[in-house]
Protein backbone atom coordinates (compact mmCIF):
# COMPACT_ATOMS: atom_id res chain seq x y z
CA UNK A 1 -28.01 -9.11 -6.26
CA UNK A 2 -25.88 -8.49 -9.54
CA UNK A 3 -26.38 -10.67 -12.20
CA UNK A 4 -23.29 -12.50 -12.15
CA UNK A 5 -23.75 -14.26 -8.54
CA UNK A 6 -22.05 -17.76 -8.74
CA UNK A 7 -24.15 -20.32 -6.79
CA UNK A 8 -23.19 -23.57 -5.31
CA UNK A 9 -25.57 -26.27 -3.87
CA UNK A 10 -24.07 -27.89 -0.83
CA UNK A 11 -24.41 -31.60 0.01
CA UNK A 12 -27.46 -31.09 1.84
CA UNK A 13 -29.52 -29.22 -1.03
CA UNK A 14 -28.58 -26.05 0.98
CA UNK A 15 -27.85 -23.39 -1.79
CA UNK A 16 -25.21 -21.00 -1.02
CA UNK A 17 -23.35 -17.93 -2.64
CA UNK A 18 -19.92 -18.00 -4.07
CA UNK A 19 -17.50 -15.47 -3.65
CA UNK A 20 -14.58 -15.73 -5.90
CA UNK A 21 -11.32 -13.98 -4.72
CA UNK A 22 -8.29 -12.74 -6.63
CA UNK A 23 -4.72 -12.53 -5.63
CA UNK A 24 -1.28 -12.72 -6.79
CA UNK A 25 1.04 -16.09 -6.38
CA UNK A 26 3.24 -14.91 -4.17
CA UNK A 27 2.84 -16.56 -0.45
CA UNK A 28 2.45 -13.32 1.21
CA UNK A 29 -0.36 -12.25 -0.99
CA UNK A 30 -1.99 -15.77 -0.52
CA UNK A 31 -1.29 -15.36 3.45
CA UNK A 32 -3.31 -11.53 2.41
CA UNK A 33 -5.88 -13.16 0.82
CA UNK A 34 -6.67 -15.81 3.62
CA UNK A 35 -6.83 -13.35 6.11
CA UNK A 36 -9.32 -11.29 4.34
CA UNK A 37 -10.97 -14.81 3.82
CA UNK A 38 -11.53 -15.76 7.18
CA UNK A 39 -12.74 -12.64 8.34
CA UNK A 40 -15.55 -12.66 5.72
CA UNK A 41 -16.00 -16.41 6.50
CA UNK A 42 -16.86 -15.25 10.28
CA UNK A 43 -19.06 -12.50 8.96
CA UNK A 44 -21.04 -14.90 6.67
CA UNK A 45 -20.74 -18.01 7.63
CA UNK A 46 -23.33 -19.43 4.56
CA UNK A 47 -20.95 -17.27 1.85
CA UNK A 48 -18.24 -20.32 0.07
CA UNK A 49 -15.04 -18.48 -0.91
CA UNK A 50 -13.03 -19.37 -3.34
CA UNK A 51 -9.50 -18.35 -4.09
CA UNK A 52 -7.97 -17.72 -7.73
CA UNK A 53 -4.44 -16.62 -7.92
CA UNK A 54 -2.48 -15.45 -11.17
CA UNK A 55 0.87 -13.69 -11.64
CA UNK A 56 1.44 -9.82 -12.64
CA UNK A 57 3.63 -8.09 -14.64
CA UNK A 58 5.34 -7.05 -11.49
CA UNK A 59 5.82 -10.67 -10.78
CA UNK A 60 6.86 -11.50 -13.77
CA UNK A 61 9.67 -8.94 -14.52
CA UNK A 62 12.48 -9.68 -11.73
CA UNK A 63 15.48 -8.00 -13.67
CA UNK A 64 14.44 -4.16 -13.61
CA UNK A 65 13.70 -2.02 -11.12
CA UNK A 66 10.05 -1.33 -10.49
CA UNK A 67 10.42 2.53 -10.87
CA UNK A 68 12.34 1.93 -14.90
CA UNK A 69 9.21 -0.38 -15.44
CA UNK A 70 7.03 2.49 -15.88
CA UNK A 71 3.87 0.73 -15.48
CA UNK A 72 1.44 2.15 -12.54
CA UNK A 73 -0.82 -0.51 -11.70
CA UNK A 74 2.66 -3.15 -12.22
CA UNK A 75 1.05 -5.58 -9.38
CA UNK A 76 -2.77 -4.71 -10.10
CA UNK A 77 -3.18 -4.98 -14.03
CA UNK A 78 -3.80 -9.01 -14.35
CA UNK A 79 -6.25 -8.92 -10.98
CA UNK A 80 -8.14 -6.54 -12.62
CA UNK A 81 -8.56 -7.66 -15.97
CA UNK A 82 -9.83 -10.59 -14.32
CA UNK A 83 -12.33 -8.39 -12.13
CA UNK A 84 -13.73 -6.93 -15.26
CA UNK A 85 -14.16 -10.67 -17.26
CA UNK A 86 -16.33 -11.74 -14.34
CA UNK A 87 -13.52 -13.99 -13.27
CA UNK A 88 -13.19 -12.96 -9.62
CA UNK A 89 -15.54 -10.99 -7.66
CA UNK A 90 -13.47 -9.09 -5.05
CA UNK A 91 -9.16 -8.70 -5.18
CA UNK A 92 -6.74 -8.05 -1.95
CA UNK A 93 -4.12 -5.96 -2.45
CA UNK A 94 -2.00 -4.66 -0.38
CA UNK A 95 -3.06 -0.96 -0.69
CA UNK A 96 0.14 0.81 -1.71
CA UNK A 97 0.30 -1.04 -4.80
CA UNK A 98 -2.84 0.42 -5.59
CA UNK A 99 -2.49 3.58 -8.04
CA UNK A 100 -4.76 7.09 -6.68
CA UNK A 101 -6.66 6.47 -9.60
CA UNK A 102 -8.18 3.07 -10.65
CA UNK A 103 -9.70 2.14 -13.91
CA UNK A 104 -13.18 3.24 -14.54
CA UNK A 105 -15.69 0.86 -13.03
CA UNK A 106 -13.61 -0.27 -9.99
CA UNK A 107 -13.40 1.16 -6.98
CA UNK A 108 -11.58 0.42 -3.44
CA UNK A 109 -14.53 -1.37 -1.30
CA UNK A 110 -12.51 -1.30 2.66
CA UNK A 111 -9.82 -0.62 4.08
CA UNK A 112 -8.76 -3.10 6.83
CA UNK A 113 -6.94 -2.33 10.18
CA UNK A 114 -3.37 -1.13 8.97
CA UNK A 115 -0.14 -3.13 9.78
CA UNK A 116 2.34 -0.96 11.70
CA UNK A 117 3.42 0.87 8.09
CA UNK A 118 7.04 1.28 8.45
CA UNK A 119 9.82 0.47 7.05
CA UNK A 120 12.43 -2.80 8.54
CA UNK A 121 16.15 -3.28 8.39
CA UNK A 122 16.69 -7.52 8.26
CA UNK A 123 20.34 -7.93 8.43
CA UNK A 124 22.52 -10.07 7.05
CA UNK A 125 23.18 -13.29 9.45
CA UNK A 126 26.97 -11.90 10.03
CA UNK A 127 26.04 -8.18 10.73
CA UNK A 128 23.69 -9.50 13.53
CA UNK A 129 23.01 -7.08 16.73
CA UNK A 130 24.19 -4.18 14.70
CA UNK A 131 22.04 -0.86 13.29
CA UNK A 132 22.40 1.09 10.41
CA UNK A 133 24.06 3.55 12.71
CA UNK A 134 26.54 1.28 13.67
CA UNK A 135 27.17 -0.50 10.14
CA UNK A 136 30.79 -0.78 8.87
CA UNK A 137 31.04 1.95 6.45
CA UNK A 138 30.13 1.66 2.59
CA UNK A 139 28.21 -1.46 4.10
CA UNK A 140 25.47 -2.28 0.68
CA UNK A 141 21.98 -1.85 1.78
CA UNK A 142 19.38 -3.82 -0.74
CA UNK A 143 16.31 -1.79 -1.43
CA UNK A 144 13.99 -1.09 -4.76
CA UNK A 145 12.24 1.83 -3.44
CA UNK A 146 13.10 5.26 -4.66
CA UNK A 147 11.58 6.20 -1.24
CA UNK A 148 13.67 4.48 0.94
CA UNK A 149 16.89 5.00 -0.64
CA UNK A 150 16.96 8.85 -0.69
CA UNK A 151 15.25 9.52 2.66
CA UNK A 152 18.00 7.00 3.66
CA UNK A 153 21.07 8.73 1.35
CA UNK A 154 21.03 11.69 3.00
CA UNK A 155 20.44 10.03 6.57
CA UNK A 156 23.15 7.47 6.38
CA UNK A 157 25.35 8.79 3.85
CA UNK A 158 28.19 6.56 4.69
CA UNK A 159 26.57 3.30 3.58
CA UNK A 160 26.17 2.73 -0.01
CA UNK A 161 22.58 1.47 -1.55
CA UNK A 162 21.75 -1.08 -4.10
CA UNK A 163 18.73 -2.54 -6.02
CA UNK A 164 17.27 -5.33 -5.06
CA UNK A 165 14.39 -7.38 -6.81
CA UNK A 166 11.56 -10.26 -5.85
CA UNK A 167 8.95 -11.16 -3.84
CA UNK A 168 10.05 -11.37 0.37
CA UNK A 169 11.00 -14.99 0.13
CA UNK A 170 13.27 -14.02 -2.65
CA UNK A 171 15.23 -11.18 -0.97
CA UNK A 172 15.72 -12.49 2.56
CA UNK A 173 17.56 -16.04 -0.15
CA UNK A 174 19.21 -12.85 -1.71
CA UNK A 175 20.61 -11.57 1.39
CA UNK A 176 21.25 -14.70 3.51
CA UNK A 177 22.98 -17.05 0.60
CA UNK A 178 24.85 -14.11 -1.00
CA UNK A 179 27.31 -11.70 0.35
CA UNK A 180 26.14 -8.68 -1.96
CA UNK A 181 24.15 -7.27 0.84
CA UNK A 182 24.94 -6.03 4.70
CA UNK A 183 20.88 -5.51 5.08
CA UNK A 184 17.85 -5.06 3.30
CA UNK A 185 15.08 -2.68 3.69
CA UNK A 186 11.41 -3.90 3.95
CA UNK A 187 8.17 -3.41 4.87
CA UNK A 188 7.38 -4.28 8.71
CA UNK A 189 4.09 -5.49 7.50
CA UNK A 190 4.65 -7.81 5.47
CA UNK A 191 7.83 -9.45 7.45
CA UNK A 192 5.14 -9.62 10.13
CA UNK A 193 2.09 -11.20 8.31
CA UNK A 194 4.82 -13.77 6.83
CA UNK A 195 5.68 -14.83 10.45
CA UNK A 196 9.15 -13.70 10.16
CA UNK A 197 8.97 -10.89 12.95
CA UNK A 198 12.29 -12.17 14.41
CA UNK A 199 14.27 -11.39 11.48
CA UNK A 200 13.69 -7.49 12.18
CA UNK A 201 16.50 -5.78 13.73
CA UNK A 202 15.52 -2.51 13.47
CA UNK A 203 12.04 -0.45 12.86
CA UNK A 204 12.79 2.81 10.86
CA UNK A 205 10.70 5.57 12.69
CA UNK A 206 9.89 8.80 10.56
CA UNK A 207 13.17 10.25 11.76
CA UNK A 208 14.73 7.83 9.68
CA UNK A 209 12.83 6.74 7.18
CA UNK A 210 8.78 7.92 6.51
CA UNK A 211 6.66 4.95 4.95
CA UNK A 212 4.68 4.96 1.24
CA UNK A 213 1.19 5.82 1.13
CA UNK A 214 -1.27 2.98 1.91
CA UNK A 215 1.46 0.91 3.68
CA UNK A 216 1.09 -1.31 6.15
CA UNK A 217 -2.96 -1.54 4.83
CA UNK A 218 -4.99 -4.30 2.81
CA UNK A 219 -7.60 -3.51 0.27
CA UNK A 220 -10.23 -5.12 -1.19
CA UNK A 221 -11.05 -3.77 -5.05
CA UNK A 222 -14.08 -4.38 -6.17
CA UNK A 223 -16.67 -3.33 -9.04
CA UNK A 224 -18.07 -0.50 -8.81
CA UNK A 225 -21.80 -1.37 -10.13
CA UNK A 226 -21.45 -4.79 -7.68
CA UNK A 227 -23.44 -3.01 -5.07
CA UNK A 228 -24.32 -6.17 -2.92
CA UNK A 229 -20.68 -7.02 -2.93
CA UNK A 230 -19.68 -3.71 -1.60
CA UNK A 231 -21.73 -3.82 1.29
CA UNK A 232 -20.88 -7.14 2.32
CA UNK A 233 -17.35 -5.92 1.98
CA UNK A 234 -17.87 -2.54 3.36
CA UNK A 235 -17.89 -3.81 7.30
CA UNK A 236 -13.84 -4.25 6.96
CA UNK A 237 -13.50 -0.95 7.26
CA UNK A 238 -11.43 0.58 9.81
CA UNK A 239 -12.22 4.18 10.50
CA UNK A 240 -8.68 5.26 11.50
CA UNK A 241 -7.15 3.61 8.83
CA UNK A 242 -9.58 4.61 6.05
CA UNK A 243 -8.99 8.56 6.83
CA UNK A 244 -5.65 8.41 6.99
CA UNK A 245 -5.13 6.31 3.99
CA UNK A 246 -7.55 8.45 1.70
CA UNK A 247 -5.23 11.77 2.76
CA UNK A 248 -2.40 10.04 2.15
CA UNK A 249 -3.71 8.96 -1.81
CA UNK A 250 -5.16 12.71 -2.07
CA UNK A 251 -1.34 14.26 -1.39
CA UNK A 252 0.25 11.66 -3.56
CA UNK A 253 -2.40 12.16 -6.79
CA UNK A 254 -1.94 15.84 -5.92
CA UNK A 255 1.44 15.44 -6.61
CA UNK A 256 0.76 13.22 -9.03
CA UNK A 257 3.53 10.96 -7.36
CA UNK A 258 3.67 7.46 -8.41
CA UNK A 259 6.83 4.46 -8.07
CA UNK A 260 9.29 6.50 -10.13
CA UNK A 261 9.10 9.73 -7.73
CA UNK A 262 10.44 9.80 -3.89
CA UNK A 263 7.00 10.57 -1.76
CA UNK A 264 6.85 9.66 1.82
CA UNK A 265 3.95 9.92 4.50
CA UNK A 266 3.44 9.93 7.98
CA UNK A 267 0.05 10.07 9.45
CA UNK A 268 -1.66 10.23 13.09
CA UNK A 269 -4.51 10.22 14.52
CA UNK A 270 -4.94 11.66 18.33
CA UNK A 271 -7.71 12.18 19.94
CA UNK A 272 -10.60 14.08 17.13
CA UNK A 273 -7.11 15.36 15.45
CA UNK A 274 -5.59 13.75 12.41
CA UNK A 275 -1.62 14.62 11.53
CA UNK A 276 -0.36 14.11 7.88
CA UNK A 277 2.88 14.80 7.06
CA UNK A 278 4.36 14.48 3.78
CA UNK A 279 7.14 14.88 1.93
CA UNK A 280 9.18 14.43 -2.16
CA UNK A 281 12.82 13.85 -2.34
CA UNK A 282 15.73 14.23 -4.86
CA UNK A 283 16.80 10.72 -5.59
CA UNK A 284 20.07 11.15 -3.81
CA UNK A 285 17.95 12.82 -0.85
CA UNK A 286 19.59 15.77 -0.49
CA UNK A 287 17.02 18.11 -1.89
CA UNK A 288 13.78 17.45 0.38
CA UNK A 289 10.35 19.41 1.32
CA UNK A 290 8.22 18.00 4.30
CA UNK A 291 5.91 19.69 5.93
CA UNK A 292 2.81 18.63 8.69
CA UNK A 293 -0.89 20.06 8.72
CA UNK A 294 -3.65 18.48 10.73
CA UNK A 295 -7.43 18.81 10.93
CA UNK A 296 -10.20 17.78 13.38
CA UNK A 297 -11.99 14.15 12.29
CA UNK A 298 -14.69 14.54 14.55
CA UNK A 299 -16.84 11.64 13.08
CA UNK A 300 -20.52 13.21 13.25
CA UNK A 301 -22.19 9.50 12.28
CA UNK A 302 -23.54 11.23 9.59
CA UNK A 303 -23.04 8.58 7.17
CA UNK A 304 -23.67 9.22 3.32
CA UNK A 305 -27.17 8.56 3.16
CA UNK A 306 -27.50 9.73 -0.95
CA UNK A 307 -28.36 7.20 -3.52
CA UNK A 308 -25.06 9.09 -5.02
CA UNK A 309 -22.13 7.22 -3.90
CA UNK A 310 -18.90 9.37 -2.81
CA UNK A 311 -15.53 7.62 -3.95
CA UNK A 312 -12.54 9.19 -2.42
CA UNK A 313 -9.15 8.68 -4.24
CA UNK A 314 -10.79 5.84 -5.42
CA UNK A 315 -12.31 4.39 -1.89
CA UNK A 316 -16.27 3.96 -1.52
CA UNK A 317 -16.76 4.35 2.41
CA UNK A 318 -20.65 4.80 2.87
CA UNK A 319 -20.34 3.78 6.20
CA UNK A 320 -18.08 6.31 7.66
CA UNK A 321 -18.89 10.40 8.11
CA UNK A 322 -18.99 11.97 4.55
CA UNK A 323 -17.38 15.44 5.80
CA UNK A 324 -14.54 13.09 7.75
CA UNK A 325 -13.88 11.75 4.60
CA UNK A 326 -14.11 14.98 2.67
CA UNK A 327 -11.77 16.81 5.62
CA UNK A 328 -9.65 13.74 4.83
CA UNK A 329 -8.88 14.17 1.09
CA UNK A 330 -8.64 17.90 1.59
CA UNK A 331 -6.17 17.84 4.10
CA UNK A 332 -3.61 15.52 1.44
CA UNK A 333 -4.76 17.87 -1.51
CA UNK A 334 -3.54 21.10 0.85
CA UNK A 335 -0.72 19.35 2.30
CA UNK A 336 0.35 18.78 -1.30
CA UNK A 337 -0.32 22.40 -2.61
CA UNK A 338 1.42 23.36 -0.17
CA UNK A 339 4.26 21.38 -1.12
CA UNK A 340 4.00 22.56 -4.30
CA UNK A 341 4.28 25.96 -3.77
CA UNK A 342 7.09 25.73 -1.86
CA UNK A 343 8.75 24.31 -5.32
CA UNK A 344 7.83 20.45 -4.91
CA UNK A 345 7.19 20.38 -8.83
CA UNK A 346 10.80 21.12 -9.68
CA UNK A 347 11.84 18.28 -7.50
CA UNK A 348 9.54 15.31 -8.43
CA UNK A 349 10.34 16.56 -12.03
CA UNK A 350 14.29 15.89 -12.03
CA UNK A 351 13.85 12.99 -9.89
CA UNK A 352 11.33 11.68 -12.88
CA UNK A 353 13.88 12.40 -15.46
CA UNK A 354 16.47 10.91 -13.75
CA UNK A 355 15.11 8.15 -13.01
CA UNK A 356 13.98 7.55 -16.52
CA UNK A 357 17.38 8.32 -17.78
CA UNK A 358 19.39 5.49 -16.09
C-alpha cells in the first residue's frame, strides 16, 4: 500500500480503507462520480468512499468561450492539484476533457463502458417535432464547440450558430426561458446520465455531425506511483472502449489538436477489426480532410506482464493485450500522418489563428 492510505475504524472496531474521490460541482459530474462510486462499492464492499467536490476554472469562467480560454486542462487543473496535495485519491472525469498529455506523475487508471458518444439536438419547447433539416431558416443553434459548429456550417448552412456557455442545467434554462435559441447541441451522454433522455429530438450520426475524442467515456485519473490504487481501479476497464479511446487521443496529440482546433472522430469496432475515422475542419467547415483506416485487435491475452508499466496517451491498461494497445495508438498516430500529409497542418493552423483572433 502507498503511504498515504486514509484509514477509518468503523463502529464495530472493524478497520477499513478510505478512498477519497474528486469531482467537479456540477450535478452531472456528481451523478459521474456516484456511478463510478457504486461500482467500486460492489467491487469492495469493505473500501468507505468519500466524495470531495471543488469548482474549475472551466466552471468558473461562464462569459468566454472555452476555445478563447486557452487553457488545456480548463475542467482538470483544480482536480489535479488536489490529486498531487494528497487531497483526493482517484478523480472522474469525463474523458474528453482530459488533455492527450497529463501532468507528470498522473496517469489515466480505466476507462469505463462508453456512453453512446454523439452529439444531441434538444429543441426549443416551440420548435418541438421538428429536425435540423426541417428548421425555419437562419433558425440560431447554441453550441460552444468548434467541432460541432463547422462540421455543422457546412452541413446545414442555412441555420445560423451561436455560442453558448454553462454547465447542462444551465443551457437547457438558456434555451427554454429565452428565445435566443431554436436548439442546442449536446452531448447524448450526458443528457442521458442526467435523466433527461426525453428532451432529445434528434441523435447526430457521423453523417451529420462526428463526436470529440473520449466522448461519451468516464475516466478515472489517478497517480501514477499509487500502484495499489491502480489496480483496484484497473477492473473498470472496458476493452472496446479503452482501444478505441487510446486511438482516438493518439490522432488528436498527433495533430496536436486541442479545444481551439475542429477534430472529430468516429470509431468501430466489428468483429477482431477496429475502424477510426478522423477528421480537422476550417472553422466555417468548408475546408475539411477525413479519412478511415482500420486494423485487426485480435486481443492475444497477452497482458503486460513487465515490472515496466506501458501508458498509452496517458492510459495505464495492464490488464488488456499490450500489442492491442500498441496497434491502437498506432492506428490514431497513422490516421493522423496521414492527415497531415494530405495538408491537415495548414488547416488546424488558420483555424488556431482564427480562433485566437476573435
Amino acid at each position: 500500500m502507498s503511504g498515504n492510505v486514509s484509514i477509518s475504524q468503523e463502529g464495530d472496531g472493524k478497520v477499513c480503507r478510505v478512498i477519497r474521490m474528486g469531482t467537479r460541482k456540477s450535478q452531472l459530474a456528481r451523478i459521474q462520480t456516484d456511478s463510478v462510486a457504486s461500482r467500486l462499492k460492489e467491487l469492495y464492499p469493505d473500501v468507505h468512499l468519500e466524495i470531495v467536490a471543488m469548482s474549475t476554472i472551466g466552471d468558473k469562467i461562464l462569459d468566454t468561450a472555452l476555445s478563447k480560454i486557452g487553457e488545456k486542462s480548463l475542467f482538470t487543473k483544480e482536480l489535479e492539484n488536489a490529486l498531487e496535495r494528497n487531497e483526493v485519491d482517484i478523480v472522474v472525469h469525463s474523458l474528453k476533457d482530459l488533455p492527450t498529455s497529463l501532468p507528470p506523475g498522473f496517469t489515466i487508471g480505466a476507462i469505463l463502458e462508453r456512453e453512446n458518444p454523439h452529439d444531441a439536438v434538444v429543441l426549443h419547447p416551440k420548435n418541438a417535432g421538428l429536425t435540423l433539416d426541417s428548421l425555419p431558416e437562419k433558425s440560431v443553434i447554441g453550441t460552444s464547440s468548434l467541432r460541432r459548429a463547422a462540421q455543422l456550417k457546412k452541413r446545414f448552412p442555412q441555420l445560423e450558430f451561436e455560442n453558448i456557455r454553462g454547465n447542462l442545467n444551465t443551457r437547457l434554462k438558456k434555451l427554454d426561458e429565452k428565445d435566443d435559441y431554436d436548439a442546442i447541441i449536446l452531448a447524448a451522454a450526458g443528457l442521458k446520465r442526467m435523466g433527461w433522455e426525453s428532451r432529445i429530438s434528434q441523435i447526430l450520426g457521423p453523417e451529420d455531425c462526428m463526436y470529440a475524442v473520449g466522448q461519451g467515456a468516464l475516466a478515472v485519473e489517478v497517480r501514477a506511483q499509487d500502484k495499489d490504487i491502480l489496480e483496484m481501479v484497473s477492473v473498470l476497464h472496458h476493452t472496446d472502449t479503452v482501444l478505441r479511446c487510446i486511438s482516438e487521443r493518439a490522432f488528436l496529440r498527433q495533430l496536436e489538436g486541442g479545444c481551439s482546433v475542429p477534430v472529430a472522430v468516429h470509431t468501430e469496432v466489428k468483429g477482431s477489426m477496429m475502424y477510426l475515422t478522423g477528421a480537422v475542419y476550417s472553422l466555417d467547415g468548408a475546408d475539411c480532410l477525413k479519412d478511415t483506416m482500420q486494423m485487426s485487435v485480435e486481443i492475444d491475452n497477452k497482458v503486460n506482464e513487465s515490472a515496466q508499466e506501458c501508458v498509452h496517451v496517458g492510459v495505464t491498461a495492464n490488464s488488456i493485450s499490450s500489442s492491442a494497445l500498441d496497434a491502437a495508438e498506432k492506428l490514431g498516430s497513422d490516421l493522423a500522418n496521414l492527415l497531415l500529409n494530405k495538408g491537415a497542418k495548414d488547416i488546424l493552423t488558420t483555424a488556431r489563428n482564427l480562433n485566437d483572433a476573435r
